[in-house]
C-alpha atoms as a PDB file:
ATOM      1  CA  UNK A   1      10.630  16.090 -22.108  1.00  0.00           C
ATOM      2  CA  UNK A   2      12.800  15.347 -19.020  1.00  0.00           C
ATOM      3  CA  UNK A   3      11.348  18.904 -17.402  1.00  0.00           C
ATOM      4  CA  UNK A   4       8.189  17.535 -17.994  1.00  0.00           C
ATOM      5  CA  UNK A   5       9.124  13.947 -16.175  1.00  0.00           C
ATOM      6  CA  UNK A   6      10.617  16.029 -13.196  1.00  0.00           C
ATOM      7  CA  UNK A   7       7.669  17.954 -13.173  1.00  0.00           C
ATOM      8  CA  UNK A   8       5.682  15.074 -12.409  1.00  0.00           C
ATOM      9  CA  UNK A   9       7.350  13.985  -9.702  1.00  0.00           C
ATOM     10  CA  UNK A  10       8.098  10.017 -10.572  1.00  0.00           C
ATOM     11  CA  UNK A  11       8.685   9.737  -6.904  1.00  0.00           C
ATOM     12  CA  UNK A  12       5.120   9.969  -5.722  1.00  0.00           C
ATOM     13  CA  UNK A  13       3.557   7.831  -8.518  1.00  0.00           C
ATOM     14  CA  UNK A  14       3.305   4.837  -6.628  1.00  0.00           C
ATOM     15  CA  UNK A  15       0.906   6.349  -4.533  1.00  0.00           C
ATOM     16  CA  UNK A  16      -1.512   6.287  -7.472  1.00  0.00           C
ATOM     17  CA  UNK A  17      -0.317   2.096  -8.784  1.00  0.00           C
ATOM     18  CA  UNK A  18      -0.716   0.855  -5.197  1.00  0.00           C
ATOM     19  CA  UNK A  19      -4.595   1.731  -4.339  1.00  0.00           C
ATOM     20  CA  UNK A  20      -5.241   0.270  -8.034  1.00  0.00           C
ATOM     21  CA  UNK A  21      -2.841  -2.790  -7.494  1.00  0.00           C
ATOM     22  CA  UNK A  22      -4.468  -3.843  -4.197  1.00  0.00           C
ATOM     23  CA  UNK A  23      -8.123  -2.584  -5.230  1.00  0.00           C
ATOM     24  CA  UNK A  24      -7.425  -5.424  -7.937  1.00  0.00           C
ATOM     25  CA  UNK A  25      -6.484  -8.129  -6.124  1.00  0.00           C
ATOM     26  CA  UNK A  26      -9.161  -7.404  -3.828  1.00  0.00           C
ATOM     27  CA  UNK A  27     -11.524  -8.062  -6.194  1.00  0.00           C
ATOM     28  CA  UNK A  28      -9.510 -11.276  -7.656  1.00  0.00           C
ATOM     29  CA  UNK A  29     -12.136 -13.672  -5.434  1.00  0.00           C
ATOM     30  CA  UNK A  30     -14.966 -11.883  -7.567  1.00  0.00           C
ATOM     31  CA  UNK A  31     -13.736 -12.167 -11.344  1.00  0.00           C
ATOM     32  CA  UNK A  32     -11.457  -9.110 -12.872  1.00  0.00           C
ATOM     33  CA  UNK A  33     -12.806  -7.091 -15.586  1.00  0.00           C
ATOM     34  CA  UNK A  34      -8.796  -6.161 -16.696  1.00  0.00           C
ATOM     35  CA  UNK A  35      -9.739  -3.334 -18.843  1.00  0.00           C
ATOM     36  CA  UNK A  36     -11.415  -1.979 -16.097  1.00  0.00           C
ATOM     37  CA  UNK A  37      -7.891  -2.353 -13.674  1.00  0.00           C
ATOM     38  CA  UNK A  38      -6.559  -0.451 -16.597  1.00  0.00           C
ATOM     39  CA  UNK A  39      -8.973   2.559 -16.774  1.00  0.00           C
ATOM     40  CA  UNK A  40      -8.665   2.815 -13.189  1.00  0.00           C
ATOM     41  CA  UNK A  41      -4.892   2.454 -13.206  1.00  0.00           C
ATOM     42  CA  UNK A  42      -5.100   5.323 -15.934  1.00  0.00           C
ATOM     43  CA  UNK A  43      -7.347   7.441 -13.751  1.00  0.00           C
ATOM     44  CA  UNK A  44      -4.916   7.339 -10.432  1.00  0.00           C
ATOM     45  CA  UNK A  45      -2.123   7.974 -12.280  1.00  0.00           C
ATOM     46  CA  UNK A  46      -3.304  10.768 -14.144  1.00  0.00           C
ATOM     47  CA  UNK A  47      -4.882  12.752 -11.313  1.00  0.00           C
ATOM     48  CA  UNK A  48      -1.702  12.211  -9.146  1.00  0.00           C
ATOM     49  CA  UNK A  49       0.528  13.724 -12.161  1.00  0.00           C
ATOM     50  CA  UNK A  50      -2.385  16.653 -12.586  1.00  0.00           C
ATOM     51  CA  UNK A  51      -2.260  16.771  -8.737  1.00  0.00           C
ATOM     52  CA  UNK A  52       1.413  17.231  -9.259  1.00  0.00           C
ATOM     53  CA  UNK A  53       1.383  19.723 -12.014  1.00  0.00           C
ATOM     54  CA  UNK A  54      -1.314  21.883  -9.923  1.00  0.00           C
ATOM     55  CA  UNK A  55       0.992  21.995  -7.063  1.00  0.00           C
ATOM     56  CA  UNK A  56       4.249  23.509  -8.783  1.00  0.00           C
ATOM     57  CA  UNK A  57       2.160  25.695 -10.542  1.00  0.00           C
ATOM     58  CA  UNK A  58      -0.030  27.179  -7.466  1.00  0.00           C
ATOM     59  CA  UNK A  59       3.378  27.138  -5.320  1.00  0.00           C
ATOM     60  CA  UNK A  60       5.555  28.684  -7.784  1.00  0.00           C
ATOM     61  CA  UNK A  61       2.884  31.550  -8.685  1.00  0.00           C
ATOM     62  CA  UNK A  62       2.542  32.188  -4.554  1.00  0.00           C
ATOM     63  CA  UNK A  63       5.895  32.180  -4.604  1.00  0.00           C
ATOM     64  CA  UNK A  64       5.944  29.038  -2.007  1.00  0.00           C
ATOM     65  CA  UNK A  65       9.027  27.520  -3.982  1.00  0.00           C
ATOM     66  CA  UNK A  66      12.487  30.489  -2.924  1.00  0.00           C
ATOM     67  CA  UNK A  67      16.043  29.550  -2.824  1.00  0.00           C
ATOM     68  CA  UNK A  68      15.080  27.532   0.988  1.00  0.00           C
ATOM     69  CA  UNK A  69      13.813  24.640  -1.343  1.00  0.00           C
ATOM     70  CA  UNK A  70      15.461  21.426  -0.626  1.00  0.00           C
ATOM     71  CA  UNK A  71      13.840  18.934  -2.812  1.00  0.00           C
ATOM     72  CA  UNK A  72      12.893  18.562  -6.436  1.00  0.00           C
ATOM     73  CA  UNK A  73      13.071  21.373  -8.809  1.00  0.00           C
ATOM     74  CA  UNK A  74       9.974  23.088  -9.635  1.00  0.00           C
ATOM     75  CA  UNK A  75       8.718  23.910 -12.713  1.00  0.00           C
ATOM     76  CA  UNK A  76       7.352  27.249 -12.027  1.00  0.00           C
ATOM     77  CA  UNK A  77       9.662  28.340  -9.455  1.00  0.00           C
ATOM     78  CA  UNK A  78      13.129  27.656 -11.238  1.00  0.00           C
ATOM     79  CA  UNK A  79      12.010  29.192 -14.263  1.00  0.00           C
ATOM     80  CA  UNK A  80      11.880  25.771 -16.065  1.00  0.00           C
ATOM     81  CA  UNK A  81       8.384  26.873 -17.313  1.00  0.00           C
ATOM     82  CA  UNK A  82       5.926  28.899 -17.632  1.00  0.00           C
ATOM     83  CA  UNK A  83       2.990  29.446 -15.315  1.00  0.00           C
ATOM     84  CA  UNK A  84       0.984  29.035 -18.995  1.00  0.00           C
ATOM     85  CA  UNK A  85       2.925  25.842 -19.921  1.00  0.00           C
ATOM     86  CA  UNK A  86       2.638  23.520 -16.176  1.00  0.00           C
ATOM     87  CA  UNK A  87      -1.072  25.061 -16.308  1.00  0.00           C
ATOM     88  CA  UNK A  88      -1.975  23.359 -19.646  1.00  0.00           C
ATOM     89  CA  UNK A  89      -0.372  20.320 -18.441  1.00  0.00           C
ATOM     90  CA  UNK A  90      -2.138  20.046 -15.230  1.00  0.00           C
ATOM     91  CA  UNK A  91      -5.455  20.461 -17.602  1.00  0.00           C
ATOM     92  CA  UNK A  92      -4.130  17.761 -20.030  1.00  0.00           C
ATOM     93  CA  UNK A  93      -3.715  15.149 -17.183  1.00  0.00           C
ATOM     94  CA  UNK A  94      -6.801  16.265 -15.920  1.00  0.00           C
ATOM     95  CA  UNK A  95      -8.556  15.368 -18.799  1.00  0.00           C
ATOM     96  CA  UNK A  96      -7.106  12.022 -19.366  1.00  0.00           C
ATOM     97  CA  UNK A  97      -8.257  11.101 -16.105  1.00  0.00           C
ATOM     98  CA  UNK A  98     -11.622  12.388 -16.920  1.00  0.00           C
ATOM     99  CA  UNK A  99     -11.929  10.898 -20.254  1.00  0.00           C
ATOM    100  CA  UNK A 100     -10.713   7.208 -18.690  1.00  0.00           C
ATOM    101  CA  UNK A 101     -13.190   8.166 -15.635  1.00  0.00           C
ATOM    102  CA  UNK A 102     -15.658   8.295 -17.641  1.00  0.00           C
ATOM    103  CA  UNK A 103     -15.505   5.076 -20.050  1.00  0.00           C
ATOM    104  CA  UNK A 104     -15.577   3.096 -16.293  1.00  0.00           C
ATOM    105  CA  UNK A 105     -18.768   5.833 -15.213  1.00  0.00           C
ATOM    106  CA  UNK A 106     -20.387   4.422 -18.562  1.00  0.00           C
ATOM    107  CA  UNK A 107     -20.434   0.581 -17.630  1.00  0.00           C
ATOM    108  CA  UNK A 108     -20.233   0.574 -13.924  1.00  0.00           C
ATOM    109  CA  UNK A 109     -22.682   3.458 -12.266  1.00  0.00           C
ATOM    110  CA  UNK A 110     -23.189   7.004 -13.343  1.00  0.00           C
ATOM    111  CA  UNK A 111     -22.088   7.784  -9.004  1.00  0.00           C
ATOM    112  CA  UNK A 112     -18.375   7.588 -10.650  1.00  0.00           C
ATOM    113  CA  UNK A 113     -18.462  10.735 -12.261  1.00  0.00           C
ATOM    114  CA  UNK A 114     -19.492  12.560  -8.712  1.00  0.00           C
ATOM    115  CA  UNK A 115     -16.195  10.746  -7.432  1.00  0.00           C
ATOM    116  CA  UNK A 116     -14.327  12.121 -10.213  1.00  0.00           C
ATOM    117  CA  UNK A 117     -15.154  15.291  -9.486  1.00  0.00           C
ATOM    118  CA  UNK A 118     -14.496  15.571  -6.138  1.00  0.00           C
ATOM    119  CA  UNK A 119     -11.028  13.647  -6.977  1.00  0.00           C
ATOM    120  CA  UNK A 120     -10.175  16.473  -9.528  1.00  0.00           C
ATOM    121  CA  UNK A 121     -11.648  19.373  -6.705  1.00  0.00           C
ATOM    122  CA  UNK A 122      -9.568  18.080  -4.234  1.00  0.00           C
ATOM    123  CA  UNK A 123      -6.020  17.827  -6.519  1.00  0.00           C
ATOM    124  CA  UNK A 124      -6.810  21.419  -7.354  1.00  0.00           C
ATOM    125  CA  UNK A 125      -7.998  22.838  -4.414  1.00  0.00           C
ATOM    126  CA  UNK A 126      -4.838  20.946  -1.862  1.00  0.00           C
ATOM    127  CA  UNK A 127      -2.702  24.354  -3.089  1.00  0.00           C
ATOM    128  CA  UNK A 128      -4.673  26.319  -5.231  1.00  0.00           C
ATOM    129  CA  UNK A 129      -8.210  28.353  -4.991  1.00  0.00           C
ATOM    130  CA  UNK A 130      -8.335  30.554  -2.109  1.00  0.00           C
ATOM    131  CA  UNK A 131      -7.495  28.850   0.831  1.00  0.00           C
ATOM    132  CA  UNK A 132      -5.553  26.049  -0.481  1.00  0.00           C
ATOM    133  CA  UNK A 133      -5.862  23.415   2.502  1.00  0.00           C
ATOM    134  CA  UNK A 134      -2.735  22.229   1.467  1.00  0.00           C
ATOM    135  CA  UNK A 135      -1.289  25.241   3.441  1.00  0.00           C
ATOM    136  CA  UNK A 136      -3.859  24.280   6.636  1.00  0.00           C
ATOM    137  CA  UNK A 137      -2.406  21.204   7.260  1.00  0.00           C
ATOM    138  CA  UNK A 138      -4.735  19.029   5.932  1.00  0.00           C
ATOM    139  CA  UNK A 139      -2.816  17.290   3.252  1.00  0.00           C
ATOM    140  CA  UNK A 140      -2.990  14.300   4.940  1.00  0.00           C
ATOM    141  CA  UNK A 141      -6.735  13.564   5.195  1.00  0.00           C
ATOM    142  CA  UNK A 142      -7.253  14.349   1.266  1.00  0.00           C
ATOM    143  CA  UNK A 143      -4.115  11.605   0.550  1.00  0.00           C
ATOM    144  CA  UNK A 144      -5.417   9.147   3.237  1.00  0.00           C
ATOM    145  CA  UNK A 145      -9.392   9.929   1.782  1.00  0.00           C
ATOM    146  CA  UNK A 146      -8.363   9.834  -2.046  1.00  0.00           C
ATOM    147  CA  UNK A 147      -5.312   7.511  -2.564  1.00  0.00           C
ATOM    148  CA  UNK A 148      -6.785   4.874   0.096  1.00  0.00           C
ATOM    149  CA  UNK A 149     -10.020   4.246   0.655  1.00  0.00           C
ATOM    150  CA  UNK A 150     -11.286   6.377  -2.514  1.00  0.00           C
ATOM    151  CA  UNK A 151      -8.829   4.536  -5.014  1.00  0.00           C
ATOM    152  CA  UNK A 152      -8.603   1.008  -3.324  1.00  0.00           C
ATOM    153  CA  UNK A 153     -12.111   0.037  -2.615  1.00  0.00           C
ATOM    154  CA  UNK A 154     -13.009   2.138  -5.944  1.00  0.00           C
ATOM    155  CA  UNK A 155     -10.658  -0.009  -7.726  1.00  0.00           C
ATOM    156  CA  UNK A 156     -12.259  -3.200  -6.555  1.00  0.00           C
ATOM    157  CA  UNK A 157     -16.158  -1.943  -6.884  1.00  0.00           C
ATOM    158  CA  UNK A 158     -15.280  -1.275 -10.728  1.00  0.00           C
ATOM    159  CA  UNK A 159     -15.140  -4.818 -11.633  1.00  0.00           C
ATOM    160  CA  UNK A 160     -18.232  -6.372 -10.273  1.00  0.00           C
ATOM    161  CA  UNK A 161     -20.128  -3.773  -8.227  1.00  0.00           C
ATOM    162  CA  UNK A 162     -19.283  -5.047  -5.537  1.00  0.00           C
ATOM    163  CA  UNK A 163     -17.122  -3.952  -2.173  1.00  0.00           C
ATOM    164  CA  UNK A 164     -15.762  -7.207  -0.208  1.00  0.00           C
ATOM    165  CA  UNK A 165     -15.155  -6.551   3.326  1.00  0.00           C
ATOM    166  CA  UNK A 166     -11.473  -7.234   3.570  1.00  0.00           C
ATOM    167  CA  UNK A 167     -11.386  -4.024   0.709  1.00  0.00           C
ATOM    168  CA  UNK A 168     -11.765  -1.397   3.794  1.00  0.00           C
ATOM    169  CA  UNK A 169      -8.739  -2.566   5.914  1.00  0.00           C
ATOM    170  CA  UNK A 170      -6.249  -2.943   3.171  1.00  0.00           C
ATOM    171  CA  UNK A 171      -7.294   0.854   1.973  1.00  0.00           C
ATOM    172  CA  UNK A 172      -6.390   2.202   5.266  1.00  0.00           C
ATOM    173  CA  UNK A 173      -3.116   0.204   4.888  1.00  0.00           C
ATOM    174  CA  UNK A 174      -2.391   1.910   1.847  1.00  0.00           C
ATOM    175  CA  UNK A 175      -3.778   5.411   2.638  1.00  0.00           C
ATOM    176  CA  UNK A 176      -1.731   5.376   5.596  1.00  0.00           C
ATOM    177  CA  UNK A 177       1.267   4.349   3.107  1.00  0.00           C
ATOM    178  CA  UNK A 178       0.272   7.718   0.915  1.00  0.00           C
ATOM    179  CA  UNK A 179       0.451   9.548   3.645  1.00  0.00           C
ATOM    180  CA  UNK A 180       4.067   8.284   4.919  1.00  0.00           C
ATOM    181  CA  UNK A 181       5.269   9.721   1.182  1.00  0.00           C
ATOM    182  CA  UNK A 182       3.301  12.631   2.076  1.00  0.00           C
ATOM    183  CA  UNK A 183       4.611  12.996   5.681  1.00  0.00           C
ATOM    184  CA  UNK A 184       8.325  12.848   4.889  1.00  0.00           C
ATOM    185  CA  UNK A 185       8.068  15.102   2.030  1.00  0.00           C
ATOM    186  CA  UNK A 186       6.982  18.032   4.377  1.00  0.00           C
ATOM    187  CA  UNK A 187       9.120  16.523   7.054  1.00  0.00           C
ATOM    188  CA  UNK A 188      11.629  17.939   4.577  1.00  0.00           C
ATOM    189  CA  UNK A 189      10.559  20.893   3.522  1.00  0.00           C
ATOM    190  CA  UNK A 190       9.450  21.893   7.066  1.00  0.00           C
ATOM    191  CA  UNK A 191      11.983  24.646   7.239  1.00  0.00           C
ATOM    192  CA  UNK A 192      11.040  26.531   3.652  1.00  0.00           C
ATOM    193  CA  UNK A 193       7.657  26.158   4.424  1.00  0.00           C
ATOM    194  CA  UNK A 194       7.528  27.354   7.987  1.00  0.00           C
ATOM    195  CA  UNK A 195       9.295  30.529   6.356  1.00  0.00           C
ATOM    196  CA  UNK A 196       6.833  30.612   3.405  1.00  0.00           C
ATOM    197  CA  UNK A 197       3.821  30.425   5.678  1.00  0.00           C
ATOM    198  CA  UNK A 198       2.894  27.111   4.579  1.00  0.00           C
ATOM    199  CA  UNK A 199       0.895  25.573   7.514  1.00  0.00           C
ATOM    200  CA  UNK A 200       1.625  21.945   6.608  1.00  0.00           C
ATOM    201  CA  UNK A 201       1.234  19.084   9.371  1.00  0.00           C
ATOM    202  CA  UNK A 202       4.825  18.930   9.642  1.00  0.00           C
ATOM    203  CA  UNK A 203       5.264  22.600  10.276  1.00  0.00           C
ATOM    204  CA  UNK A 204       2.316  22.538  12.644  1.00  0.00           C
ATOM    205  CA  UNK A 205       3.317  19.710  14.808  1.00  0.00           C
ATOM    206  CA  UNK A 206       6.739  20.881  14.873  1.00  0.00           C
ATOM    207  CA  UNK A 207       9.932  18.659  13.705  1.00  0.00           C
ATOM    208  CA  UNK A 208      10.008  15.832  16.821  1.00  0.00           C
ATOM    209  CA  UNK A 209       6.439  15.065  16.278  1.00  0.00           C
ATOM    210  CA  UNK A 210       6.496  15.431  12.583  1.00  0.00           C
ATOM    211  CA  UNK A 211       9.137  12.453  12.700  1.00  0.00           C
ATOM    212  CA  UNK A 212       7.145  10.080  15.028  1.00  0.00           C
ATOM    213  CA  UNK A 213       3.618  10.810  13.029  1.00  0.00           C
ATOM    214  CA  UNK A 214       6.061   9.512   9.725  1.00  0.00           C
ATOM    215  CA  UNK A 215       6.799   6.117  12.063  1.00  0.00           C
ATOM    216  CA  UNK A 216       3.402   5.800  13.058  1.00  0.00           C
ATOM    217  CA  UNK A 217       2.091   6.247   9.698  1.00  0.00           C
ATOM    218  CA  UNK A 218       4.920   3.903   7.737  1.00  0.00           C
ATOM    219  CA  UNK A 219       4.612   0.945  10.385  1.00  0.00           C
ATOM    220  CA  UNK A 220       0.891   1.201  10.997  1.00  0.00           C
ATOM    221  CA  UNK A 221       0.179   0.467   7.322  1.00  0.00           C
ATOM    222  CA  UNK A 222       2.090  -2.435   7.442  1.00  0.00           C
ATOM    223  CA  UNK A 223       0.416  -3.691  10.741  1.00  0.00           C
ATOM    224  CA  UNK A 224      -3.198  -3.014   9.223  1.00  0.00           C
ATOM    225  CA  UNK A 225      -2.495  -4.247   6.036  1.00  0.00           C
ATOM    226  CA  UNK A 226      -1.436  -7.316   7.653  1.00  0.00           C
ATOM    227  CA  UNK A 227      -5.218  -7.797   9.822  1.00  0.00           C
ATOM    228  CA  UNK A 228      -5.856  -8.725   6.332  1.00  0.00           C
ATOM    229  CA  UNK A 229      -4.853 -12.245   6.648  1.00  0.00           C
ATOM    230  CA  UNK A 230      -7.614 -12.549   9.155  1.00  0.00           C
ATOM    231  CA  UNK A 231      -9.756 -12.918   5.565  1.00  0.00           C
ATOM    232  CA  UNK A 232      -7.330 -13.849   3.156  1.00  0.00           C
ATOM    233  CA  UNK A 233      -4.250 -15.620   5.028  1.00  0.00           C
ATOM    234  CA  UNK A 234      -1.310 -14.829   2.883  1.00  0.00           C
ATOM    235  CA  UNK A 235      -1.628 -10.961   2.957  1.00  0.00           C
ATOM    236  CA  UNK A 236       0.320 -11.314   6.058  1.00  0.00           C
ATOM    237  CA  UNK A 237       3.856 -11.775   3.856  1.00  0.00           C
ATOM    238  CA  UNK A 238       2.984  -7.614   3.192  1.00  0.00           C
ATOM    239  CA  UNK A 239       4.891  -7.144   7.010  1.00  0.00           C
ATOM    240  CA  UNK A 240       8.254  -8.291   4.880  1.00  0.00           C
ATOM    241  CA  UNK A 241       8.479  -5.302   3.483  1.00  0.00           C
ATOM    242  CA  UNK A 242       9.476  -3.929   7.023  1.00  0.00           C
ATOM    243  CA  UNK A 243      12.949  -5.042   5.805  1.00  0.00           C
ATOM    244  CA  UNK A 244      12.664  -2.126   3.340  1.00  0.00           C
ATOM    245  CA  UNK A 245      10.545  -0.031   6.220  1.00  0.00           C
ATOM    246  CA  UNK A 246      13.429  -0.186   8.949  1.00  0.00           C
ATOM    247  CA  UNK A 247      16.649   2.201   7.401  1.00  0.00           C
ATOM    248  CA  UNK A 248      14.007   4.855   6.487  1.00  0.00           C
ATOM    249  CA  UNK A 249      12.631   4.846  10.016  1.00  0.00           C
ATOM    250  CA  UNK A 250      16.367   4.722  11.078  1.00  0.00           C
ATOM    251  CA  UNK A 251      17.302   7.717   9.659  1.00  0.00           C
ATOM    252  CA  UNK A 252      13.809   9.725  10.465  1.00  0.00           C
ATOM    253  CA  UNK A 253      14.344   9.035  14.017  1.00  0.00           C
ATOM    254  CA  UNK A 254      18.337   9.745  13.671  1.00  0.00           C
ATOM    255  CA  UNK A 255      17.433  13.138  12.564  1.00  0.00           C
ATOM    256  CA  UNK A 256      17.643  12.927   9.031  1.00  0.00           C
ATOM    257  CA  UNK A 257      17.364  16.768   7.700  1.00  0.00           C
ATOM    258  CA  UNK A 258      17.289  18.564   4.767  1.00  0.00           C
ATOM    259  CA  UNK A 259      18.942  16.573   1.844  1.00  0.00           C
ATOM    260  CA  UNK A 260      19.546  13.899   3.611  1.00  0.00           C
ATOM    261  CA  UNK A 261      15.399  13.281   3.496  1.00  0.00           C
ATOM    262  CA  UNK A 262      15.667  12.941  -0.275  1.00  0.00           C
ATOM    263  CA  UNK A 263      16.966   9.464  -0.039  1.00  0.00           C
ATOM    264  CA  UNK A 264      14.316   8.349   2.692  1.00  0.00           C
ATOM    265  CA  UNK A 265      11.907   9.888   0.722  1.00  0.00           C
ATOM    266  CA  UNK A 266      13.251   8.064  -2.142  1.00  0.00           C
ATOM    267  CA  UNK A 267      12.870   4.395  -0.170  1.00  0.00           C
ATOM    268  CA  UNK A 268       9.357   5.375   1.207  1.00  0.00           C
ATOM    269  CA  UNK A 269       7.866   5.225  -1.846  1.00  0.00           C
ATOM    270  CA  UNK A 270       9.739   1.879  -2.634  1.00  0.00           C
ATOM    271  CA  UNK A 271       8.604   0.922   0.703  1.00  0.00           C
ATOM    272  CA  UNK A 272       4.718   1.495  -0.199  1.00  0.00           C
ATOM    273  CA  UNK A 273       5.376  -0.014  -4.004  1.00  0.00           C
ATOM    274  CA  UNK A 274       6.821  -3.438  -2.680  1.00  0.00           C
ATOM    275  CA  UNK A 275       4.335  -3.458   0.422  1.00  0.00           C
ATOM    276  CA  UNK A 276       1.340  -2.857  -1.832  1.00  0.00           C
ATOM    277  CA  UNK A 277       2.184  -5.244  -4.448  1.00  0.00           C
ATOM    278  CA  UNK A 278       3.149  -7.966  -1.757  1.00  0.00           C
ATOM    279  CA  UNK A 279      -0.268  -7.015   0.002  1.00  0.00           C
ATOM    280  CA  UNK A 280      -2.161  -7.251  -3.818  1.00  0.00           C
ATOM    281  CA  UNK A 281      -0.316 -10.708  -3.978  1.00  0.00           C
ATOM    282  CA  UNK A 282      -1.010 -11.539  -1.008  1.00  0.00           C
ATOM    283  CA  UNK A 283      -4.712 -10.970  -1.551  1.00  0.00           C
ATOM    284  CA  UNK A 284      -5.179 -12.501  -4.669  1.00  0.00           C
ATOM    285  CA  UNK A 285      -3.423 -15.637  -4.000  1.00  0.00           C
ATOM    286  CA  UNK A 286      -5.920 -16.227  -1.108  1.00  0.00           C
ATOM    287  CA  UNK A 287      -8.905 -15.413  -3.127  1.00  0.00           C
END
């Protein structure tokens, strides 16, 4: 089981719970249907673990994943599993997402399935098919487009069919968070990948840039999730999770390599779980 749990990459989940957590409280000023927050809790989850799953497997049979690795052990690539194995378990949390997609497509609006297709395309297609775009540099826009404004206005349309206004600026705030996990991951694996002929972002805009875009991306969620308190006042207290922001930045900006970007990539994502659930409270409290 624990291959399986590495597999998944634990690290990156919150990029799923956040969109769902501040989708939520989004719609708290509306009425919460809570079975639908758990369906669509279910769904995010699941397609970032199948997203997960679909990456190890597509890197380790292009043989993306060599001895440069720095990060988490792949499945695929170590020798942990099979190509067979990691592919039935991408389909498996595929299909949960599918089958929880669906009970929400039943009740809400048929248009959910169309979104749950293009959500399952895209985790697929980000390193596998052809030309995986994943390897283009374009990683970004499917993380910023999926787990923020996809997931966090989705999240809040579920319960009463409805999109408040103050839903679009606090999914930018969190798909810019996604894409500060996203960002210092390849910041890390810039090396192996430049080697492997991945094209990420990171490789593309070379390893000074790469680091600012990661600042930009980290601090700008935390400046446009706080515009939100222009609707709902208290979504300001999300800028305290700067506290948690600032050593991460630090140590980007100090030149943080290899290794060493573990750790930061470790407190990024419990920089965008405290800023998202201090944004969700935030929201609902002022609703």
């Amino acid at each position: 089981m624990r291959r399986w749990i590495l597999g998944a990459r634990p690290r990156t989940l919150p990029a799923a719970v956040v969109p769902v957590l501040v989708g939520t409280a989004v719609a708290a000023g509306s009425g919460i249907v809570w079975w639908r927050a758990f369906a669509a809790l279910v769904v995010a989850l699941a397609l970032q673990v199948a997203t997960n799953y679909a990456n190890d497997l597509s890197d380790g049979l292009r043989g993306t994943d060599g001895e440069q690795r720095v990060g988490p052990v792949r499945l695929v690539g170590s020798g942990l599993a099979s190509a067979a194995e990691v592919r039935l378990a991408m389909l498996a949390a595929f299909a949960v997402a599918a089958v929880a997609g669906l009970a929400l497509a039943v009740v809400v609006t048929p248009w959910l399935l169309l979104v749950g297709a293009a959500s399952i395309a895209a985790g697929w297609l980000y390193t596998g098919g052809p030309r995986p775009y994943g390897y283009l540099g374009y990683g970004e826009v499917f993380v910023f487009a999926f787990f923020g404004l996809v997931a966090t206005v989705g999240s809040a349309y579920v319960h009463q069919r409805e999109v408040p206004g103050v839903a679009w600026p606090a999914a930018v705030a969190v798909g810019l968070l996604a894409c500060a996990l996203l960002a210092v991951n390849n910041l890390r694996d810039r090396p192996g990948d430049e080697v492997a002929g991945k094209r990420t972002l990171a490789v593309r805009l070379g390893d000074r840039r790469a680091r600012l875009l990661y600042v930009v991306l980290l601090d700008g969620a935390l400046v446009v999730g706080s515009l939100c308190a222009l609707a709902r006042p208290w979504a300001v207290i999300v800028l305290l999770a700067g506290a948690l922001a600032g050593p991460a930045v630090r140590r980007v900006l100090g030149g943080a390599d290899g290794p060493e970007l573990i750790e930061v990539l470790g407190r990024t994502g419990r920089t965008q779980m405290v800023a998202g659930v201090l944004l969700a409270v935030g929201l609902a409290i002022s609703a």
